[in-house]
Protein backbone atom coordinates (compact mmCIF):
# COMPACT_ATOMS: atom_id res chain seq x y z
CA UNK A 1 26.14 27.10 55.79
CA UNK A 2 26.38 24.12 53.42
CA UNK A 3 26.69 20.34 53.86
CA UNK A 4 29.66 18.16 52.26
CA UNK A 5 29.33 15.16 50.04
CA UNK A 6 33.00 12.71 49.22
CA UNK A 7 32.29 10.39 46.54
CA UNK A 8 34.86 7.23 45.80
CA UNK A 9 37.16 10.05 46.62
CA UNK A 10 40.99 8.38 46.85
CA UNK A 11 44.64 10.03 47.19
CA UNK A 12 47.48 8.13 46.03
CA UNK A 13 51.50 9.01 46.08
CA UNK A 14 52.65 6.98 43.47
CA UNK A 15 51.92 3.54 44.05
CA UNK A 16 51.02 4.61 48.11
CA UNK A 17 47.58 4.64 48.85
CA UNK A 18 45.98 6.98 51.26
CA UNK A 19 42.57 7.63 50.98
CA UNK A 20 40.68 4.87 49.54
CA UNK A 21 37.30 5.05 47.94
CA UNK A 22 35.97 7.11 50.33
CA UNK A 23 32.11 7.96 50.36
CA UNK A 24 30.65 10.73 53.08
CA UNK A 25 27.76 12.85 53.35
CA UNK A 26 28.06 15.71 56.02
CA UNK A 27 24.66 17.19 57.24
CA UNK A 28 24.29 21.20 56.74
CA UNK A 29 25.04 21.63 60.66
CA UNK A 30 26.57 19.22 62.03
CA UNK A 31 29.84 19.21 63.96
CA UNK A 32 31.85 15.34 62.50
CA UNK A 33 34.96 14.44 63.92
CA UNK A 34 37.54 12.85 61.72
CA UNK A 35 39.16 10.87 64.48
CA UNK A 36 42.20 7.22 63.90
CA UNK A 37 45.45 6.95 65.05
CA UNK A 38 48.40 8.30 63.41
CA UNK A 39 48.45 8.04 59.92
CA UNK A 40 44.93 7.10 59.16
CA UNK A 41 44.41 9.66 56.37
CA UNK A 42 42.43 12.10 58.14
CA UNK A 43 44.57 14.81 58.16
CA UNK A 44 45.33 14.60 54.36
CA UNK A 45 41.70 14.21 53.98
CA UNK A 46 41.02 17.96 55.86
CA UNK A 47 43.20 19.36 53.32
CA UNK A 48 41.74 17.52 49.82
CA UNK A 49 38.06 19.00 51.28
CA UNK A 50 40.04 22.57 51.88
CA UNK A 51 41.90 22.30 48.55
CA UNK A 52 45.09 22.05 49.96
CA UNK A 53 45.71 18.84 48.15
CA UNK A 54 44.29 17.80 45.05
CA UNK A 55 42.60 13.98 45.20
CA UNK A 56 43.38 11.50 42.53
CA UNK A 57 39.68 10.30 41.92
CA UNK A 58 36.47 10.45 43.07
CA UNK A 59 34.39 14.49 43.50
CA UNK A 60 33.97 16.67 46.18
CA UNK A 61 31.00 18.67 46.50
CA UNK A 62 29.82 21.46 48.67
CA UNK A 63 26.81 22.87 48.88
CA UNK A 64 25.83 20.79 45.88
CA UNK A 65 28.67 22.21 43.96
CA UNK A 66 31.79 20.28 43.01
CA UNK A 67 35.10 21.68 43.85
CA UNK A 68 37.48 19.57 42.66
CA UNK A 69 39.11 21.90 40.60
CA UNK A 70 38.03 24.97 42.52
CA UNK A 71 40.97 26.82 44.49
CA UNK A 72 41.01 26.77 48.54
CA UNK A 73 40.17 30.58 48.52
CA UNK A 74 37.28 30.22 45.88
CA UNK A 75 35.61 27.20 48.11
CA UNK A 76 34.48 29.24 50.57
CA UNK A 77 35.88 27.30 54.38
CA UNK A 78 38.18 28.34 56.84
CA UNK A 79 40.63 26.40 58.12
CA UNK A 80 42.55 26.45 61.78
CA UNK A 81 45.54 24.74 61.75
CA UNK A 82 47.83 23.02 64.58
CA UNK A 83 49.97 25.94 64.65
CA UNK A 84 48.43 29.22 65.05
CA UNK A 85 50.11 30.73 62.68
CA UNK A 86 49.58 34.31 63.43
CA UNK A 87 51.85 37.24 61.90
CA UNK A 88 53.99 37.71 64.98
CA UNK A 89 54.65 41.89 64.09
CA UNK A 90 50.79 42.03 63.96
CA UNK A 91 48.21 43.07 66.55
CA UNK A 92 45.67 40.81 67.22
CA UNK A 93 43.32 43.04 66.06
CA UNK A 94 45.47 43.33 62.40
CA UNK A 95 45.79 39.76 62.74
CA UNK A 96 41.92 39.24 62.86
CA UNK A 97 41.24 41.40 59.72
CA UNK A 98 43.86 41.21 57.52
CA UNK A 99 42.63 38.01 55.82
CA UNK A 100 39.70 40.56 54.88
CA UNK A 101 41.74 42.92 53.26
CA UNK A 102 43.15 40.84 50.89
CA UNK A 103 39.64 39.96 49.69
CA UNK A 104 38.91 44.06 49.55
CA UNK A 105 36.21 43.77 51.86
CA UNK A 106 35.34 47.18 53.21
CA UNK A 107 37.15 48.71 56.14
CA UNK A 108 33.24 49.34 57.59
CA UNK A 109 32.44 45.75 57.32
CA UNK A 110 36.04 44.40 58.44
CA UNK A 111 35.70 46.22 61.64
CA UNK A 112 31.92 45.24 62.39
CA UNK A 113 33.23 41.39 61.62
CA UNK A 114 36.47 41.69 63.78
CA UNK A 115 34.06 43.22 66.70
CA UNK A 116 31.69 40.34 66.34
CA UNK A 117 34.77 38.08 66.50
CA UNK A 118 36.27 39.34 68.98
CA UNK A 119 32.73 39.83 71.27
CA UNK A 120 32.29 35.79 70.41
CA UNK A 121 35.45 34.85 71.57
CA UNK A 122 35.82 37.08 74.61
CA UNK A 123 39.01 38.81 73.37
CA UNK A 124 37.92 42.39 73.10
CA UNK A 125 40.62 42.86 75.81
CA UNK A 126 43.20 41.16 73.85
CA UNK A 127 43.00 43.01 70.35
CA UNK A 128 45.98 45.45 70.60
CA UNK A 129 48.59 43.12 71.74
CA UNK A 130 51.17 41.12 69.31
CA UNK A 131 51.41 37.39 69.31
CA UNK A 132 53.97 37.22 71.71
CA UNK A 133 52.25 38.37 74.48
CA UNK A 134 49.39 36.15 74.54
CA UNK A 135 49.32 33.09 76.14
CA UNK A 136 48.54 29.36 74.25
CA UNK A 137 44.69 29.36 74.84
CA UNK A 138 44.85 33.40 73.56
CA UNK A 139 47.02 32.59 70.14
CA UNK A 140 44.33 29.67 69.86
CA UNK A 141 40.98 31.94 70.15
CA UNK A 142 42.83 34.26 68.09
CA UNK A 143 43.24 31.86 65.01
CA UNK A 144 39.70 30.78 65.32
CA UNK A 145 38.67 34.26 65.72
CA UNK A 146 40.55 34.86 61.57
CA UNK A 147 38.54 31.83 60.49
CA UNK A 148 34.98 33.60 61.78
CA UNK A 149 35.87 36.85 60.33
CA UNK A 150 35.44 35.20 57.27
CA UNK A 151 32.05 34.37 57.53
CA UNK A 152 32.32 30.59 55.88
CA UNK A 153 30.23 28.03 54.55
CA UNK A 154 32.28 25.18 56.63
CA UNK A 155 34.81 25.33 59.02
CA UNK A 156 38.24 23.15 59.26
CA UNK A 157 39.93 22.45 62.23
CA UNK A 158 42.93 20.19 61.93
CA UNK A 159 43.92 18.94 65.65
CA UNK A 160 44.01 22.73 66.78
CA UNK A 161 44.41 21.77 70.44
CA UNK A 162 47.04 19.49 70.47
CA UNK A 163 49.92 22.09 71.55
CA UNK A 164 47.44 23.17 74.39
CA UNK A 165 48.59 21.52 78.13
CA UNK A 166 45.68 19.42 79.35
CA UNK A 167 43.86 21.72 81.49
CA UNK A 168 43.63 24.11 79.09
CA UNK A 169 42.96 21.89 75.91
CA UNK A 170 39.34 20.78 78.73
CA UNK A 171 38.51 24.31 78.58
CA UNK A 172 38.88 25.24 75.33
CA UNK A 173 36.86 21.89 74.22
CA UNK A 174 33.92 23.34 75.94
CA UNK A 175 34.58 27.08 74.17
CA UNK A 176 34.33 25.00 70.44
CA UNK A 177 31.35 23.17 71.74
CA UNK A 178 29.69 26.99 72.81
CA UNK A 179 30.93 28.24 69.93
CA UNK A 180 29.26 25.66 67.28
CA UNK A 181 25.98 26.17 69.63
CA UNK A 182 26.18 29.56 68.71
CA UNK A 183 27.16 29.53 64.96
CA UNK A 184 25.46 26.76 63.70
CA UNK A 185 27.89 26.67 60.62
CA UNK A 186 28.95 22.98 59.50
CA UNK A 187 32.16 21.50 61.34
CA UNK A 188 34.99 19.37 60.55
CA UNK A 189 37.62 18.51 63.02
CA UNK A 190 40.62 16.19 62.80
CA UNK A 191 41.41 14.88 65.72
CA UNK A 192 43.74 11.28 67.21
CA UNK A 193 41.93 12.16 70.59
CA UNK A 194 39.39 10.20 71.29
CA UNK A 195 38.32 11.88 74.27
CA UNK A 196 37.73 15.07 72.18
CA UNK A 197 35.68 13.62 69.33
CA UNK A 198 33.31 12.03 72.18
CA UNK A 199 32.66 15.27 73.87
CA UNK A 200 32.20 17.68 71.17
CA UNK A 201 31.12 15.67 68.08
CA UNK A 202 27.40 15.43 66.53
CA UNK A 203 28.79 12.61 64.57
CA UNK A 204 31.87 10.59 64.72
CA UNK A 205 34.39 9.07 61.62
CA UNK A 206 36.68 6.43 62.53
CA UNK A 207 39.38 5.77 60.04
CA UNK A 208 42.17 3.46 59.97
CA UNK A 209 43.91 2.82 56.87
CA UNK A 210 41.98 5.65 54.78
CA UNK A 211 38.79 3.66 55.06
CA UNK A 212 35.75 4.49 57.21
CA UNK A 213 35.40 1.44 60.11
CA UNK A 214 32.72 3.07 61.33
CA UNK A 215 30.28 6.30 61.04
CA UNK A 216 28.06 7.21 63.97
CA UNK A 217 26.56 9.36 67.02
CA UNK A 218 29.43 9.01 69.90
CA UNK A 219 26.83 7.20 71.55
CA UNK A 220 26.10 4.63 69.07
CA UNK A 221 30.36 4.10 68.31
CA UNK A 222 30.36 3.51 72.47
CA UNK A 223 27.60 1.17 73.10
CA UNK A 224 27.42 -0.85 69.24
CA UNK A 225 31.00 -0.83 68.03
CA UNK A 226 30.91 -2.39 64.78
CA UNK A 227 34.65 -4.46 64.79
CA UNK A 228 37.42 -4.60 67.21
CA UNK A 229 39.19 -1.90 65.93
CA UNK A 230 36.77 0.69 66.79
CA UNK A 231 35.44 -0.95 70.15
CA UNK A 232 39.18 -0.90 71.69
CA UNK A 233 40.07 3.11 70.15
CA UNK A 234 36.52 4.57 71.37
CA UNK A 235 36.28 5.21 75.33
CA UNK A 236 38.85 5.84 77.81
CA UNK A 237 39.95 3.57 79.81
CA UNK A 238 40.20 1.10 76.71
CA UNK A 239 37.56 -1.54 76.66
CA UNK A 240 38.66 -4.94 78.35
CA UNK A 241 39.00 -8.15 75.24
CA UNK A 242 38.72 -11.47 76.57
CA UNK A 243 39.24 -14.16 74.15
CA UNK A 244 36.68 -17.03 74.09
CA UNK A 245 35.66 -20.44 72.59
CA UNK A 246 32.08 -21.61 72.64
CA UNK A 247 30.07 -24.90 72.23
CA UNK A 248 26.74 -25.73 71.22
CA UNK A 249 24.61 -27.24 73.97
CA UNK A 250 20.89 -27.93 73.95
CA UNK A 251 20.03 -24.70 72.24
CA UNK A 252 22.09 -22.32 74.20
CA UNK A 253 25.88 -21.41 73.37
CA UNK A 254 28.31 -22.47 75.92
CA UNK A 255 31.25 -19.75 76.16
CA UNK A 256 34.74 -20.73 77.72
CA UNK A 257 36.84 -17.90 78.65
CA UNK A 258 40.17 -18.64 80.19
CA UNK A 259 40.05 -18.03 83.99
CA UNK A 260 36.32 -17.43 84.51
CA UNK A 261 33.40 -20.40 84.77
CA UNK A 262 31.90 -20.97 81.94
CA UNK A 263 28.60 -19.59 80.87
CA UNK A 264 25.40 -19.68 78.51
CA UNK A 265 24.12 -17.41 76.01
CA UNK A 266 21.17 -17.58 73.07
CA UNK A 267 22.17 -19.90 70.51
CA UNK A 268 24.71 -17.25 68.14
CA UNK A 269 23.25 -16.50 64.58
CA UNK A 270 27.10 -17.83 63.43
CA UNK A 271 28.80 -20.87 63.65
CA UNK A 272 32.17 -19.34 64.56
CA UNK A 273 33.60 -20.97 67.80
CA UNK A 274 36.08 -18.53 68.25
CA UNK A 275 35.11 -15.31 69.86
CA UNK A 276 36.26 -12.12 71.28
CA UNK A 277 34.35 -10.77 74.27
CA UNK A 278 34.80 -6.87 75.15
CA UNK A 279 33.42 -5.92 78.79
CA UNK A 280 33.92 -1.75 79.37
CA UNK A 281 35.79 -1.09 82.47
CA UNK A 282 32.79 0.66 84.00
CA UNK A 283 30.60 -2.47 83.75
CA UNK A 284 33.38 -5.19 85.22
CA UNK A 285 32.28 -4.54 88.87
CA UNK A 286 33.86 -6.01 91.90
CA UNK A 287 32.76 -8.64 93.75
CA UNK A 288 29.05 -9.55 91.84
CA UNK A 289 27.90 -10.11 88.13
CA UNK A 290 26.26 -12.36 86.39
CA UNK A 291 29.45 -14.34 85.67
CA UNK A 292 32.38 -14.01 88.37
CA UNK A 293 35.54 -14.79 88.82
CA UNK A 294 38.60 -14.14 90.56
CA UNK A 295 41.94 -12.47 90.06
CA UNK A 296 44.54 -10.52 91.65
CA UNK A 297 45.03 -6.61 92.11
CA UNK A 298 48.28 -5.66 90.35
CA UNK A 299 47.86 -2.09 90.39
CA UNK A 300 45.64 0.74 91.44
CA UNK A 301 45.02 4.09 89.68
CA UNK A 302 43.29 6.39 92.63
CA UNK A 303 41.25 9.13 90.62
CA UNK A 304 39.46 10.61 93.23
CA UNK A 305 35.99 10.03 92.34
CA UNK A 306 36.65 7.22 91.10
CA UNK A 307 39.35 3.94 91.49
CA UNK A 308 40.73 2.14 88.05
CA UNK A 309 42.14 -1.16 89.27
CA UNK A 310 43.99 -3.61 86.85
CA UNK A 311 43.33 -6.87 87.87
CA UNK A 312 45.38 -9.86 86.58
CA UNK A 313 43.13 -13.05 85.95
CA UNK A 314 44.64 -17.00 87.19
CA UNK A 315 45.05 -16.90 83.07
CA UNK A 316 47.88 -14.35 83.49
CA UNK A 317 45.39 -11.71 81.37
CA UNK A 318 44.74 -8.24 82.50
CA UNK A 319 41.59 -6.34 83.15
CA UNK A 320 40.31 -3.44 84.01
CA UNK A 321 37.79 -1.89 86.40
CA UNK A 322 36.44 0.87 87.05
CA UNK A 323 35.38 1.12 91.06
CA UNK A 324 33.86 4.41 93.02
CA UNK A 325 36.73 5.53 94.34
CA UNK A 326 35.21 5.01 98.43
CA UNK A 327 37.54 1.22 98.89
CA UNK A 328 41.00 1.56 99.58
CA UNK A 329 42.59 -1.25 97.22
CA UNK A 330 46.11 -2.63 97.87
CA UNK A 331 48.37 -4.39 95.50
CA UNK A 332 48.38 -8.16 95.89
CA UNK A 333 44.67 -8.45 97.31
CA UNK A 334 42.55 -11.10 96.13
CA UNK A 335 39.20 -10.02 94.12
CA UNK A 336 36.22 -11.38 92.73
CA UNK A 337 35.16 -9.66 89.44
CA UNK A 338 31.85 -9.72 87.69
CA UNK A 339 30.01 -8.32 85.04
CA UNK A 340 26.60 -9.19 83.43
CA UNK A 341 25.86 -10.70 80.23
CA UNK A 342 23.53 -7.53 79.11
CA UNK A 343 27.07 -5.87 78.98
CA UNK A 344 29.03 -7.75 76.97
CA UNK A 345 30.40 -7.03 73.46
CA UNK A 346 30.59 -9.94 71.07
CA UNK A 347 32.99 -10.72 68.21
CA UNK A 348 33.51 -13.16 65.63
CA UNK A 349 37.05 -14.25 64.74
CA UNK A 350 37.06 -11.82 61.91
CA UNK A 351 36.46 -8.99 64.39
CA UNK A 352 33.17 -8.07 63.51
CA UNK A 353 30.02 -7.87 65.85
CA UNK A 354 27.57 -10.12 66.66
CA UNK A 355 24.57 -9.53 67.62
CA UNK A 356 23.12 -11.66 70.72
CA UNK A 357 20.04 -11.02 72.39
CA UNK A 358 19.73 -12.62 76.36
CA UNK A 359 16.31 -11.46 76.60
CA UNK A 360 13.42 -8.35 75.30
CA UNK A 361 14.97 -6.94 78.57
CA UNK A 362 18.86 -7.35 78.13
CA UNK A 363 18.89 -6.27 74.57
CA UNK A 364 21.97 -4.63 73.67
């Protein structure tokens, strides 16, 4: 196992920039999720740490070693694509080992790794069939099962469940998760899905424009987003933004948000009287809060054990709640809609967070 250090690492294409001063220090261990939308860099990123593309400036190190000039195959990672990739006239078991041959690794010790493999994965079953029999969770196990054979310091997984339908992309989330629990070797895993760096990540990258926005625990990225940005990409459904002004009154801070009573909050450490508020839908409750209001149902998304209703404000603004699934909601019914202060989000007009304490008991 080894750990991963970036330093002022950048990628240009001509005048294009990509990856911009990036600096990152991955733990010996740890599973990190590169997550951003589309064209945030972090696929191109997977590749400069694998070698696959060289970076313009800064060093890469692993294991205390730089690599920057060190080819993929010296640098001692595997790497699972989106495809699979597998030789389609190949058995699975060739598949799994021939990687190891090309290194001239012994045929004892390829066939003790490609048993191991195959035990870990639960594909002993599997290992004389050809690609084309095997279904899309199969091909998938079998590409990870070439990277383990390997025996790597990190491992290098660039979106490898995105051709997966969604059942089977749930399952084979939780098979990665076992799977790090039972290797223990360092992780790295591209991903846009949110939803899959939340459930499987130690730590969590968000990137937009080749720059970090923020670096943390899933938890920490959920409940203290740092800007906008990452408070309206992390957690499904998408966090509610209510734009605000405030006033200064005796001490306290007077917020106005359009369509709901005003309230009062701790005097703000900024004088910035325009705000963003974020609410998550899970914490804008129907019918009580500490500050309510009322709208109208526009539509309702039955989940079973749970209801999301989005609920238009007098303001003409749309929210959304998350209810337990036990009311039957119509379209067109009246609502009141609450939330407490503890659970609000604040933002100053540059989108960054503020920090407001209510109380030693309402911390956020």
């Amino acid at each position: 196992m080894a750990g991963l250090t970036l330093r002022n690492v950048g990628k240009r294409y001509g005048a294009l920039s990509i990856i911009q001063g990036l600096n990152l220090d991955i733990h010996d261990g740890e599973f990190l999720v590169l997550v951003g939308p589309s064209g945030c860099g972090k696929s191109t990123l997977l590749r400069m740490i694998a070698g696959l593309e060289d970076i313009s400036e800064g060093t890469i190190s692993i294991g205390g070693k730089v690599v920057n000039d060190l080819p993929a195959s010296k640098r001692e990672l595997s790497m699972v694509f989106q495809s699979y990739a597998l030789y389609p006239h190949m058995s699975v078991r060739k598949n799994l080992a021939f990687g190891l041959q090309n290194f001239k690794v012994s045929r004892t010790e390829v066939e003790s790794r490609v048993a191991e493999a195959a035990r870990i994965l639960q594909i002993e079953q599997l290992m004389d069939r050809k690609p084309r029999q095997l279904s899309g969770g199969q091909k998938q196990r079998v590409a990870i099962g070439r990277a383990i054979v390997r025996e790597p310091q990190l491992f290098l997984f660039d979106e490898p469940l995105s051709n997966l339908d969604a059942e089977l992309r749930v399952q084979m989330r939780a098979e990665l998760a076992s799977l790090y629990a039972r290797l223990g070797t360092t992780m790295i895993y591209v991903t846009h899905d949110q939803v899959e760096a939340m459930t499987m990540a130690s730590r969590i990258v968000v990137l937009r424009g080749g720059k970090i926005e923020q670096l943390g625990t899933p938890q920490e990225l959920y409940t203290r987003p740092q800007n906008l940005f990452v408070a309206g990409f992390i957690g499904s459904p998408k966090i509610n933004m209510l734009k605000a002004r405030t006033a200064r009154d005796a001490g306290k801070t007077v917020v106005s948000v359009e369509g709901m009573p005003d309230f009062a909050i701790p005097e703000l450490p900024a004088e910035d009287q325009a705000l963003t508020l974020c609410v998550r839908p899970s914490s804008l409750r129907v019918g009580n809060g500490d500050v309510t209001g009322q709208g109208t149902i526009r539509l309702v998304e039955y989940l079973g054990s749970e209801t999301l209703l989005h609920i238009t404000l007098p303001s003409g603004q749309v929210l959304l709640a998350c209810d337990n699934g036990r009311k039957p909601y119509r379209i067109g019914d009246p609502v009141t809609i609450g939330f407490d202060l503890s659970d609000l989000h604040y933002f100053d007009s540059r989108g960054q967070r503020i920090e407001v304490i209510q109380n030693e008991s309402q911390a956020q």
